[in-house]
Protein backbone atom coordinates (compact mmCIF):
# COMPACT_ATOMS: atom_id res chain seq x y z
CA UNK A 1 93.92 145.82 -43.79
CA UNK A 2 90.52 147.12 -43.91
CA UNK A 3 88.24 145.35 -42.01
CA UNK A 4 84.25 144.67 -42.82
CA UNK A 5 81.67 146.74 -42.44
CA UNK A 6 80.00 145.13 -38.98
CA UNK A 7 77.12 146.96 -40.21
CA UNK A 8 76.09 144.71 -43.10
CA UNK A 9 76.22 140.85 -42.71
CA UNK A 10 79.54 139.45 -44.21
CA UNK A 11 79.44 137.73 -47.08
CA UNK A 12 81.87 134.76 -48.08
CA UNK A 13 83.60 136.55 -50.65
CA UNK A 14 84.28 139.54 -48.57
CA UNK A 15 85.95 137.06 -45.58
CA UNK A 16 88.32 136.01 -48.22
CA UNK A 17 89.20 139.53 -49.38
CA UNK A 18 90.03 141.10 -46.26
CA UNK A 19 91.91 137.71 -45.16
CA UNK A 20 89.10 137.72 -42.14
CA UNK A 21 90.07 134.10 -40.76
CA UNK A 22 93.63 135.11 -40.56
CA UNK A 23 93.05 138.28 -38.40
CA UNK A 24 89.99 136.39 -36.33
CA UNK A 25 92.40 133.31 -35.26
CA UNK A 26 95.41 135.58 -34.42
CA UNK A 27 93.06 138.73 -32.52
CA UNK A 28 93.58 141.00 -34.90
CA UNK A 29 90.17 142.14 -35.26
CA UNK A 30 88.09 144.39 -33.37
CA UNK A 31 85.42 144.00 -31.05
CA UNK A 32 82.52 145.18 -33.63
CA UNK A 33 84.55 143.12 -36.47
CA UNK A 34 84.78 140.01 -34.64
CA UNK A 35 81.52 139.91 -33.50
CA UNK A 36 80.27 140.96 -36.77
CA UNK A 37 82.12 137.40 -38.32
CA UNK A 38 81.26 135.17 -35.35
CA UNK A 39 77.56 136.01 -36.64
CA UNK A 40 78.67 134.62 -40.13
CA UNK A 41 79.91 131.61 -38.48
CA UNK A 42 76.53 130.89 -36.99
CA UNK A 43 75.19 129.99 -40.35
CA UNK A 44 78.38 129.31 -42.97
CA UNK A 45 80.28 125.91 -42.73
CA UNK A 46 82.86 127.03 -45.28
CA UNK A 47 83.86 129.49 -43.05
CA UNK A 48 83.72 127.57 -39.55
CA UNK A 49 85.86 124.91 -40.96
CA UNK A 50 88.47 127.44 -42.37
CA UNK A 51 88.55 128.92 -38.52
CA UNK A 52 89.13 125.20 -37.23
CA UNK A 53 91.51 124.55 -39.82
CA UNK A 54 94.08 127.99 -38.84
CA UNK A 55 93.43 126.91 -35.37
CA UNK A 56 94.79 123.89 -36.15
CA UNK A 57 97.58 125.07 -38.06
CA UNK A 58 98.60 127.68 -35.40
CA UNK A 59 98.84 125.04 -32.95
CA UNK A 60 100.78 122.73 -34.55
CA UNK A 61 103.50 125.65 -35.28
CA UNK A 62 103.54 126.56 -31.59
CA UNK A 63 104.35 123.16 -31.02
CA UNK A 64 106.94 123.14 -33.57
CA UNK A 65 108.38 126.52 -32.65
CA UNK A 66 107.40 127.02 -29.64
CA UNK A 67 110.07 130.91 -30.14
CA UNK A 68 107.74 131.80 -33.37
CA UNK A 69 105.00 134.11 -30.63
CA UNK A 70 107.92 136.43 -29.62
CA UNK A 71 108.61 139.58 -31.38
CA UNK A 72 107.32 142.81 -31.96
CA UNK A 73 105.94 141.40 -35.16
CA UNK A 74 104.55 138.43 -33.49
CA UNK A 75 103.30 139.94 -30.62
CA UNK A 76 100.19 139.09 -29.24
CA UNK A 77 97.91 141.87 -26.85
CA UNK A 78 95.56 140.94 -24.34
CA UNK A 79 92.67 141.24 -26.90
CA UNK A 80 94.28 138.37 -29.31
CA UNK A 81 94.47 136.31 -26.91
CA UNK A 82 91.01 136.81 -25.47
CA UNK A 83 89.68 136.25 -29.05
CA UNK A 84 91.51 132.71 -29.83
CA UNK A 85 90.39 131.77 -26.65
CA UNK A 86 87.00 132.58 -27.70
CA UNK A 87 87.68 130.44 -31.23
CA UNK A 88 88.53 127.86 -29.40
CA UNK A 89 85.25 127.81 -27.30
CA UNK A 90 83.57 128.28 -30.34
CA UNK A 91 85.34 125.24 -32.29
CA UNK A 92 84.20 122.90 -29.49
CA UNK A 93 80.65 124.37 -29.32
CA UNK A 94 79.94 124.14 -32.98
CA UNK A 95 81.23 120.72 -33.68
CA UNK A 96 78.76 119.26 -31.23
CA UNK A 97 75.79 121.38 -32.51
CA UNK A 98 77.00 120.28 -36.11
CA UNK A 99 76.91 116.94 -35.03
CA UNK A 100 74.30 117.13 -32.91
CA UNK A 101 72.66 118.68 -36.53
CA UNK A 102 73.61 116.02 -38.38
CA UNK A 103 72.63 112.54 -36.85
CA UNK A 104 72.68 109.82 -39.14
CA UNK A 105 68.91 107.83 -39.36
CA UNK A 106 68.29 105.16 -37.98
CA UNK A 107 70.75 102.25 -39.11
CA UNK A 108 69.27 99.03 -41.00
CA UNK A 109 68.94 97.11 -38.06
CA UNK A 110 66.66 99.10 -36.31
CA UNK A 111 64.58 99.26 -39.01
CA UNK A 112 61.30 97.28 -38.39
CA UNK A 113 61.60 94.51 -41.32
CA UNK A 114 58.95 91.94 -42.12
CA UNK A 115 56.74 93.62 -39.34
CA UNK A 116 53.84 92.34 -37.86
CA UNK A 117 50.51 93.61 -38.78
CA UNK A 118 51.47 95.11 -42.47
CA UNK A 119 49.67 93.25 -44.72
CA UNK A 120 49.10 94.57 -48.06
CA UNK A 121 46.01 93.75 -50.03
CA UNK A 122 46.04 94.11 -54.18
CA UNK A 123 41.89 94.26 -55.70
CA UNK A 124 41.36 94.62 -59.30
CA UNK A 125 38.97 97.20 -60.41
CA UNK A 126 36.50 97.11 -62.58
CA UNK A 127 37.47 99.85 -65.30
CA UNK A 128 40.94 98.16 -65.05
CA UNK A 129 43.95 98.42 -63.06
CA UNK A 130 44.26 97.73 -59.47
CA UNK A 131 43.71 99.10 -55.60
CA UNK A 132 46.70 98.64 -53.35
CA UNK A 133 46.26 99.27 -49.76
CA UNK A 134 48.13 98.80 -46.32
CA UNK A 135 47.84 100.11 -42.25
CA UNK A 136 48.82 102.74 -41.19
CA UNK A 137 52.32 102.98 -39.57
CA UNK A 138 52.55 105.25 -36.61
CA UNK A 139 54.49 108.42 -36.91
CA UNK A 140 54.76 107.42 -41.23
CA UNK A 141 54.60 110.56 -43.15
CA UNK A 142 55.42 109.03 -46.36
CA UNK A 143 55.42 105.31 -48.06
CA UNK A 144 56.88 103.85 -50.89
CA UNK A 145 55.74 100.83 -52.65
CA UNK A 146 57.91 98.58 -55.04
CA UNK A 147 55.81 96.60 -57.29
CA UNK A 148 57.54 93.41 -59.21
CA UNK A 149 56.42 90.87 -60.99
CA UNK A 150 56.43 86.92 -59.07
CA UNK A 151 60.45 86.31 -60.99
CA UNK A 152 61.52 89.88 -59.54
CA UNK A 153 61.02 91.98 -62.84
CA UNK A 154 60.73 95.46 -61.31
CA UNK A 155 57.39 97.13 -62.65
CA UNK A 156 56.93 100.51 -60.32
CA UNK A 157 58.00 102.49 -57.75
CA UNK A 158 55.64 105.07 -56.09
CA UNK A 159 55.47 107.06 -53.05
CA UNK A 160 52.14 108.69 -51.50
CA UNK A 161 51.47 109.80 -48.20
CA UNK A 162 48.20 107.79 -47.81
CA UNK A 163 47.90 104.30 -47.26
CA UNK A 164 46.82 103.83 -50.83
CA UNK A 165 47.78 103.39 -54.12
CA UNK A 166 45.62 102.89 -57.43
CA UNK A 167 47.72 101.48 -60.02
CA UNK A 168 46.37 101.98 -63.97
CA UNK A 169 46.30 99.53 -66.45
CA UNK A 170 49.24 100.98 -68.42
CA UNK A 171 50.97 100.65 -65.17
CA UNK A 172 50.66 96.38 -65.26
CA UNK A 173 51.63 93.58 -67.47
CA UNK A 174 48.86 91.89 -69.71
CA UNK A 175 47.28 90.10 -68.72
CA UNK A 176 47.27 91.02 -65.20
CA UNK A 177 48.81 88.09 -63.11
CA UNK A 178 47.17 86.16 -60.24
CA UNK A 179 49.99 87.45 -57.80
CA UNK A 180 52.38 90.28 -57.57
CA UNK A 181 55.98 91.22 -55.58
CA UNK A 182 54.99 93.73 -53.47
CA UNK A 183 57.26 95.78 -50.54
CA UNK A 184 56.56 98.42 -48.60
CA UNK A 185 58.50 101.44 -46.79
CA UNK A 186 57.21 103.50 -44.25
CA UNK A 187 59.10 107.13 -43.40
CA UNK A 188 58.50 109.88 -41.04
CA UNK A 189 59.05 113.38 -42.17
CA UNK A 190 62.90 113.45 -41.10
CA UNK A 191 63.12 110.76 -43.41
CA UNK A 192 63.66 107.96 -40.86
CA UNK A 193 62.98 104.73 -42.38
CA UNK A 194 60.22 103.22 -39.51
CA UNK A 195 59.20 100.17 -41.56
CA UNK A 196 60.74 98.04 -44.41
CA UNK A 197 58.46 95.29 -45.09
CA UNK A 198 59.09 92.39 -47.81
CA UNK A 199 59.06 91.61 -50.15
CA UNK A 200 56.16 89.34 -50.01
CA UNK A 201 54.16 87.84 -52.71
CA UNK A 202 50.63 89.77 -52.76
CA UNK A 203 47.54 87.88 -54.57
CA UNK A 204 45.60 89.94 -56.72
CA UNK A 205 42.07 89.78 -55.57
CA UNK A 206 38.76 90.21 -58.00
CA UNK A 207 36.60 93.23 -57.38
CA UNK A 208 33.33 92.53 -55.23
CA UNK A 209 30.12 92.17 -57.51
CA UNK A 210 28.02 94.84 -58.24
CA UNK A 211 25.12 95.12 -56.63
């Protein structure tokens, strides 16, 4: 079977066509070839997991026929063995970067919830609408505030990366109430969720008087 051309990066389609994970797993590839597809594995997870998967398969008909590797037609040179020995490193190596890749965020309990210090303030301004603001939340890179009325009835959902948010009349119930539902989630740019606070029940104070 003709093998790739180690010259141009492989593409998925072209593994498929020249049965690539087949003759990788069982060292029928050569040197340039196999190196060629170990630098597709680097970046395709289709691919990877097909290798672990005919690993897995040859192994468990090894086990089962432990005769099935002799034969001419079976046989296996020095090479083939060097390369499934090489798959094998390989398999182990990239399932702990790929889950060293993908670590979950932080679960809910180590979420800081109700924290100390977050207080959100709510002023109404004087062409209408309202100024929401809150501290700042070290290592935040983005915050989301839920806005409900005092019953629950959701009314917004924003997210800004300041530690601000003007709200416009068309925005609020009229007329505005005395008090509003207000929580607050703080992110960094990973996307852990640092700070989940409320909700609490924010009073909507007047504007200061003009001068």
């Amino acid at each position: 079977m003709k093998e790739a051309d180690v010259g141009n990066p492989l593409s998925c389609d072209a593994v498929d066509m020249q049965d690539t994970v087949s003759l990788y797993v069982s060292g029928r590839l050569s040197e340039d070839a196999a190196a060629a597809f170990e630098q597709h594995l680097e970046s395709c997870e289709r691919c990877w997991g097909e290798v672990q998967l005919a690993l897995q398969v040859r192994a468990a008909r090894r086990e089962t026929h432990p005769s099935a590797g002799n034969g001419t037609r079976r046989a296996v040179s020095m090479w083939a063995g060097m390369a499934l020995a090489a798959a094998c490193v390989l398999a182990v190596a990239g399932s702990v970067w790929y889950t060293a890749r993908r670590q979950p965020v932080a679960p809910a309990e180590e979420v800081t919830r109700g924290a100390s210090g977050i207080q959100i303030t709510a002023s109404r301004l004087s062409q209408g609408g309202i100024q929401v603001t809150w501290p700042v939340v070290d290592g935040a890179s983005r915050y989301r505030l839920v806005v409900s009325l005092v019953d629950g009835t959701p009314l917004l959902t924003r997210d800004t990366g300041r530690v601000e948010l003007t709200l416009a009349p068309a925005d609020l119930p009229t007329p505005l109430p005395a008090s509003l539902l207000m929580e607050l989630r703080a992110e960094n740019a990973l996307g852990t969720r640092l700070v989940d606070h409320g909700p609490t029940t924010v009073p909507v104070s007047d504007p200061p008087p003009s001068p």
